[in-house]
PDB file of N, CA and C in Angstrom:
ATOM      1  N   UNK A   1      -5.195  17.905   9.685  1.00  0.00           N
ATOM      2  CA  UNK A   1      -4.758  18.080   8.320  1.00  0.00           C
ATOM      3  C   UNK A   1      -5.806  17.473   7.380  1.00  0.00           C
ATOM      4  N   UNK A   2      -5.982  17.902   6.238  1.00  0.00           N
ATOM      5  CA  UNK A   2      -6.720  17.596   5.488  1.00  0.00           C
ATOM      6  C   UNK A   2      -6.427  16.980   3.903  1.00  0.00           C
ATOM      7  N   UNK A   3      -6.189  15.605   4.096  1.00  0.00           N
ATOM      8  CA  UNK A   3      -5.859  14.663   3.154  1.00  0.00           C
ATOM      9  C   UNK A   3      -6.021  14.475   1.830  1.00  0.00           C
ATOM     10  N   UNK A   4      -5.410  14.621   0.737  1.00  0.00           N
ATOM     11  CA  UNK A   4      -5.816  14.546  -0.720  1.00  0.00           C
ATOM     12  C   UNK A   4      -5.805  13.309  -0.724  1.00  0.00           C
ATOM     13  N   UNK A   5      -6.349  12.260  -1.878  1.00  0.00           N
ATOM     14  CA  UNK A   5      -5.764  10.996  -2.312  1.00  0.00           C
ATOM     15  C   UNK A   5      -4.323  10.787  -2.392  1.00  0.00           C
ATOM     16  N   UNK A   6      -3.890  11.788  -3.040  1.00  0.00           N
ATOM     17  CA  UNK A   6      -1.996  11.723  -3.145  1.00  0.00           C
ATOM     18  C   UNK A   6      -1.423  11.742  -1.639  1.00  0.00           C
ATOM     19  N   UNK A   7      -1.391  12.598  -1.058  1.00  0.00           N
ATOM     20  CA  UNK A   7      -1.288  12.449   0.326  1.00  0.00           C
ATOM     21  C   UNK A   7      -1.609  11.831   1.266  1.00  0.00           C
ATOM     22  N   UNK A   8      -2.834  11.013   1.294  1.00  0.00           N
ATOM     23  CA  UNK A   8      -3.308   9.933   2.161  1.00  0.00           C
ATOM     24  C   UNK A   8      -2.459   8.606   1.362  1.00  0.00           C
ATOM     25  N   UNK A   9      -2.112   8.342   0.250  1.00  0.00           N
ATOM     26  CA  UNK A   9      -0.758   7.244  -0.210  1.00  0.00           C
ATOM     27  C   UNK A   9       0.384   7.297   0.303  1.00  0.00           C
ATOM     28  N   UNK A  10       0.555   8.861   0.370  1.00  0.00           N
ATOM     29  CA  UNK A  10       1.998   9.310   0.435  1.00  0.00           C
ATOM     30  C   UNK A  10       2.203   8.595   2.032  1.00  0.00           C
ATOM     31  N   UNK A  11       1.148   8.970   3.141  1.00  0.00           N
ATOM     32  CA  UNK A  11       1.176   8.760   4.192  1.00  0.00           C
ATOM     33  C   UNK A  11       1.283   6.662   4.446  1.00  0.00           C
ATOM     34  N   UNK A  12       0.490   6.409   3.553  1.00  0.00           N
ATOM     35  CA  UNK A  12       0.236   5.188   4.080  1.00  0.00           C
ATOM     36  C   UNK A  12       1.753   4.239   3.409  1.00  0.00           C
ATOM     37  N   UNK A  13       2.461   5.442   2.161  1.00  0.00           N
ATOM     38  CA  UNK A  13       3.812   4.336   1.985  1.00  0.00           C
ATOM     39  C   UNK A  13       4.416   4.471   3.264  1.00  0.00           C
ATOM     40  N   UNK A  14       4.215   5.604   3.829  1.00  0.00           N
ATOM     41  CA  UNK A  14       5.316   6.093   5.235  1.00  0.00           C
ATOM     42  C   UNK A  14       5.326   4.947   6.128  1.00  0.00           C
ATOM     43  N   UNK A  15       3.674   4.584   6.069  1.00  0.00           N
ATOM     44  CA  UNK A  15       3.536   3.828   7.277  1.00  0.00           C
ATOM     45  C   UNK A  15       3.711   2.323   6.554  1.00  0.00           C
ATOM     46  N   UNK A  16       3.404   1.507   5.431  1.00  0.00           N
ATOM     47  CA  UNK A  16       4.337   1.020   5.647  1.00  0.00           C
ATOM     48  C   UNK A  16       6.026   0.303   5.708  1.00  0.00           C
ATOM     49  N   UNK A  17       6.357   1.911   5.221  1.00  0.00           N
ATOM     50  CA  UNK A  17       7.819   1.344   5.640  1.00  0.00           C
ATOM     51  C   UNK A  17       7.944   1.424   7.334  1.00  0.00           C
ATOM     52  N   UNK A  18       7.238   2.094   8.062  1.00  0.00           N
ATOM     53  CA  UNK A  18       7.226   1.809   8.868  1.00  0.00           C
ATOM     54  C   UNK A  18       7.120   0.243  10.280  1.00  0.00           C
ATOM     55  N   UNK A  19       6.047  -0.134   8.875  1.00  0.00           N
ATOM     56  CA  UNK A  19       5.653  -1.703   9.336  1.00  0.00           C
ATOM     57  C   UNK A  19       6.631  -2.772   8.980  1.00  0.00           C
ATOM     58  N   UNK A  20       7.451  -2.332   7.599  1.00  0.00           N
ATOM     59  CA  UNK A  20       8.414  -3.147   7.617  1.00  0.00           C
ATOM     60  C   UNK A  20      10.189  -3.212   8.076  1.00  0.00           C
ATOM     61  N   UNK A  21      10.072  -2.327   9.064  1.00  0.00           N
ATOM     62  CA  UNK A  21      11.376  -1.940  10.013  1.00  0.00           C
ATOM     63  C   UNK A  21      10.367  -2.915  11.256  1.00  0.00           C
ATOM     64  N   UNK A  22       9.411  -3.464  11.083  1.00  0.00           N
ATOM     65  CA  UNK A  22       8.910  -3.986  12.573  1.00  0.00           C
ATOM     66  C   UNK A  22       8.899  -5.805  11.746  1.00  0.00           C
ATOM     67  N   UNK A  23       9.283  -6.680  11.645  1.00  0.00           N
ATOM     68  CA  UNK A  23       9.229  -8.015  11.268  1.00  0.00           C
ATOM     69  C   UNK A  23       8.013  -8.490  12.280  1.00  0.00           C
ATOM     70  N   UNK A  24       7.766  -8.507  13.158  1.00  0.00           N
ATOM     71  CA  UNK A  24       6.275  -8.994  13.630  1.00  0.00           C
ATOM     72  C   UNK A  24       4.784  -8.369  12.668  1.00  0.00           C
ATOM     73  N   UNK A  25       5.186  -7.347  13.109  1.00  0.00           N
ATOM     74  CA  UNK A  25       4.228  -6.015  12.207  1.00  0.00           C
ATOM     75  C   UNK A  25       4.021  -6.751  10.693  1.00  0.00           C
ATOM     76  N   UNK A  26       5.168  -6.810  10.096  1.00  0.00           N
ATOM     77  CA  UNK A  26       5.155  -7.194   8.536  1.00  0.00           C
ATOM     78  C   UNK A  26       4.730  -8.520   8.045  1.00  0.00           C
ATOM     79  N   UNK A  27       5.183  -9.370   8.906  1.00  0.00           N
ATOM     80  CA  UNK A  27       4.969 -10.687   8.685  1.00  0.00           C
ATOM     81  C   UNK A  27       3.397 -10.726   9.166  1.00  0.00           C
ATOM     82  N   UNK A  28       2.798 -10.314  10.033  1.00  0.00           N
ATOM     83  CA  UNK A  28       1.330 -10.101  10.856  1.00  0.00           C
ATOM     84  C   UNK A  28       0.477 -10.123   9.113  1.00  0.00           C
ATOM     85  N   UNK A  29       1.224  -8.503   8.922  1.00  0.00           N
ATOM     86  CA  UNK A  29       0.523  -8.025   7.719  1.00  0.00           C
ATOM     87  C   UNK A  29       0.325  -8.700   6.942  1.00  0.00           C
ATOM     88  N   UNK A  30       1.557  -9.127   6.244  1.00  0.00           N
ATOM     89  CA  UNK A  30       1.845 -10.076   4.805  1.00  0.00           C
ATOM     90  C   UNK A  30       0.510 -11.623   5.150  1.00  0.00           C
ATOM     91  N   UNK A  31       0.433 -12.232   6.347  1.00  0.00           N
ATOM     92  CA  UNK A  31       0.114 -13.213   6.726  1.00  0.00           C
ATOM     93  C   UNK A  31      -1.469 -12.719   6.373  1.00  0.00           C
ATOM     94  N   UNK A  32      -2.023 -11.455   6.700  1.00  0.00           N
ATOM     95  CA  UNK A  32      -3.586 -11.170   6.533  1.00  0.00           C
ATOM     96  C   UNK A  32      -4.029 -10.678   5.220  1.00  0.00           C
ATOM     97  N   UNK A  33      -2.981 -10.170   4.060  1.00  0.00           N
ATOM     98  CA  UNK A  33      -3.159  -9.686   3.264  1.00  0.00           C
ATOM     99  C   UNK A  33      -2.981 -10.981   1.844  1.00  0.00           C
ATOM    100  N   UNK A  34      -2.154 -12.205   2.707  1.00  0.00           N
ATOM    101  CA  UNK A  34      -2.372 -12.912   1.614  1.00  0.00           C
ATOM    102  C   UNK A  34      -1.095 -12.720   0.697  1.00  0.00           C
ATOM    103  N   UNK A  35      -0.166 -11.828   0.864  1.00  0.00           N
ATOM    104  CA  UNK A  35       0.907 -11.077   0.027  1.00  0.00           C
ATOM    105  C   UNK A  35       2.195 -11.819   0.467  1.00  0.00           C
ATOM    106  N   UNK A  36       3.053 -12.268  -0.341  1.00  0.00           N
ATOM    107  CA  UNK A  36       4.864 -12.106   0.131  1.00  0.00           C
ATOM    108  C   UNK A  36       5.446 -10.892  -0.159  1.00  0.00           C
ATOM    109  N   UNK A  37       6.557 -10.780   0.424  1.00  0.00           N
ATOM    110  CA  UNK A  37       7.228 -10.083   0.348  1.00  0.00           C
ATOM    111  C   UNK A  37       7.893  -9.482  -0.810  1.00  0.00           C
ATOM    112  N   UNK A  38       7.735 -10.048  -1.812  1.00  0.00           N
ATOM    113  CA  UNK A  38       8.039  -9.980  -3.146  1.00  0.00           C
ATOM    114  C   UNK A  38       6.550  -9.322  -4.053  1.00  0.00           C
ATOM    115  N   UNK A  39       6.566  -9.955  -3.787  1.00  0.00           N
ATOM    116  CA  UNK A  39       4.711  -9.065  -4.455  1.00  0.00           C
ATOM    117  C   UNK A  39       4.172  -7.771  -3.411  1.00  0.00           C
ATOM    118  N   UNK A  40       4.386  -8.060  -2.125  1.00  0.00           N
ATOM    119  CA  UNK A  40       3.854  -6.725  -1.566  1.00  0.00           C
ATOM    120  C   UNK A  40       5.256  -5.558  -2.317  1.00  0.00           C
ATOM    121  N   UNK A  41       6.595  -5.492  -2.225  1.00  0.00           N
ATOM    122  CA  UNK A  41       6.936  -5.021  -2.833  1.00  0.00           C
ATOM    123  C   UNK A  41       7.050  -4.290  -4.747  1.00  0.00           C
ATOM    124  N   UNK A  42       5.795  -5.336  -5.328  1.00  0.00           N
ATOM    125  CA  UNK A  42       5.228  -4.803  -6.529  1.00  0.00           C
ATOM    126  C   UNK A  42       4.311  -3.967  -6.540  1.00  0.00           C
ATOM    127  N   UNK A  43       3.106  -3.471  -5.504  1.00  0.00           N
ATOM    128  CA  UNK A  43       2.397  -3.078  -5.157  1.00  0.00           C
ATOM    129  C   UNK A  43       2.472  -2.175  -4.067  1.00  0.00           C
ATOM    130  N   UNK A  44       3.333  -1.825  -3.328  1.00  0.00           N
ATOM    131  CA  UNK A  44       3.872  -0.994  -2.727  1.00  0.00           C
ATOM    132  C   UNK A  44       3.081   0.195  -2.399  1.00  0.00           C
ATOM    133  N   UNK A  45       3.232   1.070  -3.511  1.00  0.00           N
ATOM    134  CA  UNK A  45       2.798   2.023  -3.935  1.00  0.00           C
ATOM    135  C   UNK A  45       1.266   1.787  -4.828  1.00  0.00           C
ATOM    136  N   UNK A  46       0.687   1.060  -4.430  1.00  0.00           N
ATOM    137  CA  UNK A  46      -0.872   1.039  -5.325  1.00  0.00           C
ATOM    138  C   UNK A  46      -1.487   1.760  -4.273  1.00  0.00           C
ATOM    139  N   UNK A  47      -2.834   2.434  -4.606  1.00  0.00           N
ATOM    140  CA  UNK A  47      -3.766   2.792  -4.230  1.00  0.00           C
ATOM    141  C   UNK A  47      -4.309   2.037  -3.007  1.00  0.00           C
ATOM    142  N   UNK A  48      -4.691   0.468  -3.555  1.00  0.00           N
ATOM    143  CA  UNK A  48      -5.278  -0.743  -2.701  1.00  0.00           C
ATOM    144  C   UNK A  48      -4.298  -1.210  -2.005  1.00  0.00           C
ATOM    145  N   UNK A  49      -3.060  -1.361  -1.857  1.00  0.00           N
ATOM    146  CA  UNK A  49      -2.657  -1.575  -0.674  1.00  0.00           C
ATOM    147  C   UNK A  49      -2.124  -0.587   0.303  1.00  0.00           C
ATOM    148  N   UNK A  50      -2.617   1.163  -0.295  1.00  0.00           N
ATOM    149  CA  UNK A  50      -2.703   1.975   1.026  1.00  0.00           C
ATOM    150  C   UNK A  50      -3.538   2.067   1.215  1.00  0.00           C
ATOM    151  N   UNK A  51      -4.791   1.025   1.114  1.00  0.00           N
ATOM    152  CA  UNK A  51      -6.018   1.166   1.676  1.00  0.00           C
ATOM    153  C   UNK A  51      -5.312  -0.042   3.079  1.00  0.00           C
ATOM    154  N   UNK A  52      -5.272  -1.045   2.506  1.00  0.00           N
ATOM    155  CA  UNK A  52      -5.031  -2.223   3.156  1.00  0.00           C
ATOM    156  C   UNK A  52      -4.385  -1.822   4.690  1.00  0.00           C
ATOM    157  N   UNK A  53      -2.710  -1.176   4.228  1.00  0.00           N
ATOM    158  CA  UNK A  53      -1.946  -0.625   5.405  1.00  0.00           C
ATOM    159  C   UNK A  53      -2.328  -0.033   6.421  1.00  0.00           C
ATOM    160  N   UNK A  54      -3.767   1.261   5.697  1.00  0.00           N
ATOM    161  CA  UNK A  54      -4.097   1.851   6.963  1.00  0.00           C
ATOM    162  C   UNK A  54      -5.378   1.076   7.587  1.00  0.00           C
ATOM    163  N   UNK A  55      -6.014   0.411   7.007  1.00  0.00           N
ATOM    164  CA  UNK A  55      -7.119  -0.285   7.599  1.00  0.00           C
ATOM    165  C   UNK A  55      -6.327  -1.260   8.528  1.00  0.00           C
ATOM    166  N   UNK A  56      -5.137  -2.064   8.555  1.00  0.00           N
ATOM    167  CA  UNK A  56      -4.564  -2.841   9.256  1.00  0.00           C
ATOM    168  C   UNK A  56      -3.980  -2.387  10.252  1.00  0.00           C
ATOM    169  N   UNK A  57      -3.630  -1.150  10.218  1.00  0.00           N
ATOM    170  CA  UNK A  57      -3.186  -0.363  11.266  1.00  0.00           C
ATOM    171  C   UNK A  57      -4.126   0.192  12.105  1.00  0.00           C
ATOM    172  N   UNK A  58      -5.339   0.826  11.945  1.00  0.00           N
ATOM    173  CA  UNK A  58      -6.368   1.207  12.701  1.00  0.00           C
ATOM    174  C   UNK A  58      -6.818  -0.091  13.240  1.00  0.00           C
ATOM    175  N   UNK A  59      -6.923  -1.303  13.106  1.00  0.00           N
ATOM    176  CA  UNK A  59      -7.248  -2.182  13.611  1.00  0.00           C
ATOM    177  C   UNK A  59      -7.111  -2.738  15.112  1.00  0.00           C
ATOM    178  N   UNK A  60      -5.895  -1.637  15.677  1.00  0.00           N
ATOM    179  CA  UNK A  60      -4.998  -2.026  16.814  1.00  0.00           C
ATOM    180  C   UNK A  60      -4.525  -0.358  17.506  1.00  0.00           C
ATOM    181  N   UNK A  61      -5.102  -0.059  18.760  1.00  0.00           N
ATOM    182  CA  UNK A  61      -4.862   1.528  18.887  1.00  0.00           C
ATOM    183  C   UNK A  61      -3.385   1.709  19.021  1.00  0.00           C
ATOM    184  N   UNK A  62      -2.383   0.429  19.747  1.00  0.00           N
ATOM    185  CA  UNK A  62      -1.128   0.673  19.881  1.00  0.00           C
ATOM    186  C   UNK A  62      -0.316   0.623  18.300  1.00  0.00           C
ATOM    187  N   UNK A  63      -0.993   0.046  17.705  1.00  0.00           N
ATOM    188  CA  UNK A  63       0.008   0.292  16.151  1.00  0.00           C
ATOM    189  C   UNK A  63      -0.145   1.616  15.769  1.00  0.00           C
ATOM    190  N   UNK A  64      -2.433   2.395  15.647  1.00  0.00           N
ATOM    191  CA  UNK A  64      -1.908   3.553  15.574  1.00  0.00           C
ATOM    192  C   UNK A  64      -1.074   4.783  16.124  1.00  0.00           C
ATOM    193  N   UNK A  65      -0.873   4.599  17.327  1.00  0.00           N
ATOM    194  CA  UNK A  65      -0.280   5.287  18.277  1.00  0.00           C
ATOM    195  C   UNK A  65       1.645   5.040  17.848  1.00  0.00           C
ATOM    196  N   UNK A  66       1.970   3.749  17.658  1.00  0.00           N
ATOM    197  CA  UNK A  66       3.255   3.835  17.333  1.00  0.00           C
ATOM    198  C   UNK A  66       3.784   3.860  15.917  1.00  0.00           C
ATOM    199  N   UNK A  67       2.791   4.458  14.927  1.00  0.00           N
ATOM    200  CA  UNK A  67       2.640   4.743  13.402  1.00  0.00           C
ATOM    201  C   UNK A  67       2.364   6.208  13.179  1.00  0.00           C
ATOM    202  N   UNK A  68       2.032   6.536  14.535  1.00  0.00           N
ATOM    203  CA  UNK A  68       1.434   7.428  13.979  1.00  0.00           C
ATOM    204  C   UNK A  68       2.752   8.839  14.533  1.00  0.00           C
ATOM    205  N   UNK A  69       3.407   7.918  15.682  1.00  0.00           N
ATOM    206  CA  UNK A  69       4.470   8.308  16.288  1.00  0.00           C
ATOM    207  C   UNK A  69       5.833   8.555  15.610  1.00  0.00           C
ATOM    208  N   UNK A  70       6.325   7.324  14.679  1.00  0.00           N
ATOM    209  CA  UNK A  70       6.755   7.163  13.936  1.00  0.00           C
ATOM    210  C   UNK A  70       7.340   7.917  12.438  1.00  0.00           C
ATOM    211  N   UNK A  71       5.945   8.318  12.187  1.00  0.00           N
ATOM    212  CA  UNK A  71       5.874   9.247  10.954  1.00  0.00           C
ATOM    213  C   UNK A  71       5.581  10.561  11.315  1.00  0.00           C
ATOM    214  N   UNK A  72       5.566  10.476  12.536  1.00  0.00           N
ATOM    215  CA  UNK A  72       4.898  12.441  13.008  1.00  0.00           C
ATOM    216  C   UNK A  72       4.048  13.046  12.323  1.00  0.00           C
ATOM    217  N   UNK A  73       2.798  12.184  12.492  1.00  0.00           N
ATOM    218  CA  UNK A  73       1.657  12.503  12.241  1.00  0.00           C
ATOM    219  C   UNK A  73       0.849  12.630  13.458  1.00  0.00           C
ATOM    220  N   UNK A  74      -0.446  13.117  13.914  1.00  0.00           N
ATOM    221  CA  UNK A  74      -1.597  12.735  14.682  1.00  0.00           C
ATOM    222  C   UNK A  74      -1.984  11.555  14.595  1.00  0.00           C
ATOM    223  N   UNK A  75      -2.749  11.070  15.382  1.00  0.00           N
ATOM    224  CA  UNK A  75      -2.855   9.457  15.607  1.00  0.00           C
ATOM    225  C   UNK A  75      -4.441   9.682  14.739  1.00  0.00           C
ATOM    226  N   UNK A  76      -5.258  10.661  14.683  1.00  0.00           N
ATOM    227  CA  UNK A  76      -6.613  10.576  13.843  1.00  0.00           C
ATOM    228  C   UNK A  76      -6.314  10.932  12.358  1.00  0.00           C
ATOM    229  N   UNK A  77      -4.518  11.442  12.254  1.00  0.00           N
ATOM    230  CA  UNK A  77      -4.853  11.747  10.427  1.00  0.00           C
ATOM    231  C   UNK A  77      -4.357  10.056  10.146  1.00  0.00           C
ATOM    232  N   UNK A  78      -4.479   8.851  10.803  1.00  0.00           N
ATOM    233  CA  UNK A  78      -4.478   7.754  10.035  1.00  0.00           C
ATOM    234  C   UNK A  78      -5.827   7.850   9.669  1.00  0.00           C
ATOM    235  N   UNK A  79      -6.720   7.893   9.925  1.00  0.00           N
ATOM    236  CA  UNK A  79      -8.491   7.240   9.634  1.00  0.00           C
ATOM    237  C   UNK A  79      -8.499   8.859   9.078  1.00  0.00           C
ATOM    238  N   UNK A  80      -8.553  10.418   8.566  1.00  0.00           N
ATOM    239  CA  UNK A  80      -8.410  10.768   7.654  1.00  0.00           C
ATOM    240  C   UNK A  80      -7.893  10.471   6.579  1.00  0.00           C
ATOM    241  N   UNK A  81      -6.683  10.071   6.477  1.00  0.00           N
ATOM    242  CA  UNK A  81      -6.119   9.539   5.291  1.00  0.00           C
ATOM    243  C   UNK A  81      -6.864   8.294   4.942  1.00  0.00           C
ATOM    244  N   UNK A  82      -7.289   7.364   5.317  1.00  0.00           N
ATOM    245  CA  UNK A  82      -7.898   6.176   5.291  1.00  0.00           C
ATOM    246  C   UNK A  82      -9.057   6.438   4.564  1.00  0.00           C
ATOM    247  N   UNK A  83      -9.977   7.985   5.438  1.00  0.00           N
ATOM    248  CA  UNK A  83     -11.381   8.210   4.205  1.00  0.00           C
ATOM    249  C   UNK A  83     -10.631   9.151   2.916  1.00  0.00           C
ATOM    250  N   UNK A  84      -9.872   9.509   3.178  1.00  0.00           N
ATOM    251  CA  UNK A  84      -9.242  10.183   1.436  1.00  0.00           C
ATOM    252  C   UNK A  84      -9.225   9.560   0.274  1.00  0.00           C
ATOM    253  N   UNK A  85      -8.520   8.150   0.772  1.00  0.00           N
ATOM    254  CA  UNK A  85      -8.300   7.145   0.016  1.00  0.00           C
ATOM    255  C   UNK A  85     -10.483   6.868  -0.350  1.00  0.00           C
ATOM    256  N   UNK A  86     -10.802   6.195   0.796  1.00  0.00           N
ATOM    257  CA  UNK A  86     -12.203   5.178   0.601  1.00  0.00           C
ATOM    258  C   UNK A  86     -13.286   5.948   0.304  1.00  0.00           C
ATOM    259  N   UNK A  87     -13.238   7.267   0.588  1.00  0.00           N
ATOM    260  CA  UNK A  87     -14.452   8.033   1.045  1.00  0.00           C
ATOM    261  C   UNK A  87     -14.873   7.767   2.007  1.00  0.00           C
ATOM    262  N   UNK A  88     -16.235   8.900   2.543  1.00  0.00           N
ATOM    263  CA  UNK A  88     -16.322   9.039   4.141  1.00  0.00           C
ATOM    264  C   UNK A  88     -17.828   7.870   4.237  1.00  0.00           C
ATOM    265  N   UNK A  89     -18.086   7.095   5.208  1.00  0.00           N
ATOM    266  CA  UNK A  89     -18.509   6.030   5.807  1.00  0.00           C
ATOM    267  C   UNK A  89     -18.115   4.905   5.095  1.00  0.00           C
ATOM    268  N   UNK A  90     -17.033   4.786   4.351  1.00  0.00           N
ATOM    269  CA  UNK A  90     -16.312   3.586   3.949  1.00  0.00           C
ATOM    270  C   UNK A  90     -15.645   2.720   4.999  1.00  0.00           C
ATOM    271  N   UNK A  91     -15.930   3.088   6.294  1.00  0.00           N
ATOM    272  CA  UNK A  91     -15.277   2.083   7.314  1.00  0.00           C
ATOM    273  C   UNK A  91     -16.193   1.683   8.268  1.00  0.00           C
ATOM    274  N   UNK A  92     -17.678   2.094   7.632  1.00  0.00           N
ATOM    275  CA  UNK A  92     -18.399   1.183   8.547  1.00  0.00           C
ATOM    276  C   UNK A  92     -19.392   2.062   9.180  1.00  0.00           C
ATOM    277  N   UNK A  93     -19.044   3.535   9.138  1.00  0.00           N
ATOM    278  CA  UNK A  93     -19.823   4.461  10.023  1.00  0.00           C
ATOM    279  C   UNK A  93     -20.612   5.626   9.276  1.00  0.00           C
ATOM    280  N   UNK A  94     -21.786   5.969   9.377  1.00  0.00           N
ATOM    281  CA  UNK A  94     -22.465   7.033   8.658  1.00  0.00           C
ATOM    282  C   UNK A  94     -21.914   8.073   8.709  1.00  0.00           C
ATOM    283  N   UNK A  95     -22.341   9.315   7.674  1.00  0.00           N
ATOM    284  CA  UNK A  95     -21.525  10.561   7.810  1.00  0.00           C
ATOM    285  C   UNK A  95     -22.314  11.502   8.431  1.00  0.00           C
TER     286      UNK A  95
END
């Protein structure tokens, strides 16, 4: 599939409400992002923290695999959606 900006958000709120039906997952998150629960809920929906969600999720193949499971997506439209959002070698790799 091929990701707009709107749609690579849309995906990454999915995922994380996904992360926050998991309390390890969320608390993991909240703990690396620096965020409570109260403020990640102000920001929710920003741009920068569906960058954050999916970069934290690609970080770990079993999160993408059970995120990606989750939302019934492909396990590679996380890191599409991820360059929608960043643009392409924004994660480190040439195009």
């Amino acid at each position: 599939m091929t990701y707009t900006r709107e749609s690579a958000q849309e995906l990454a709120t999915a995922v994380l409400l996904h992360l926050a039906e998991r309390p390890d997952l969320i608390q993991d998150f909240l703990g690396q992002t620096g965020l409570d629960a109260g403020a990640l809920r102000k920001v929710a929906t920003s741009p920068d923290i569906a960058l954050h969600v999916l970069d934290y999720v690609l970080e770990d193949d079993r999160r993408v695999l059970d995120a990606a499971r989750d939302v019934q997506v492909a396990p590679g439209d996380l890191m599409q959606a991820r360059t929608a959002l960043a643009g392409p070698g924004s994660y480190g790799w040439e195009v």
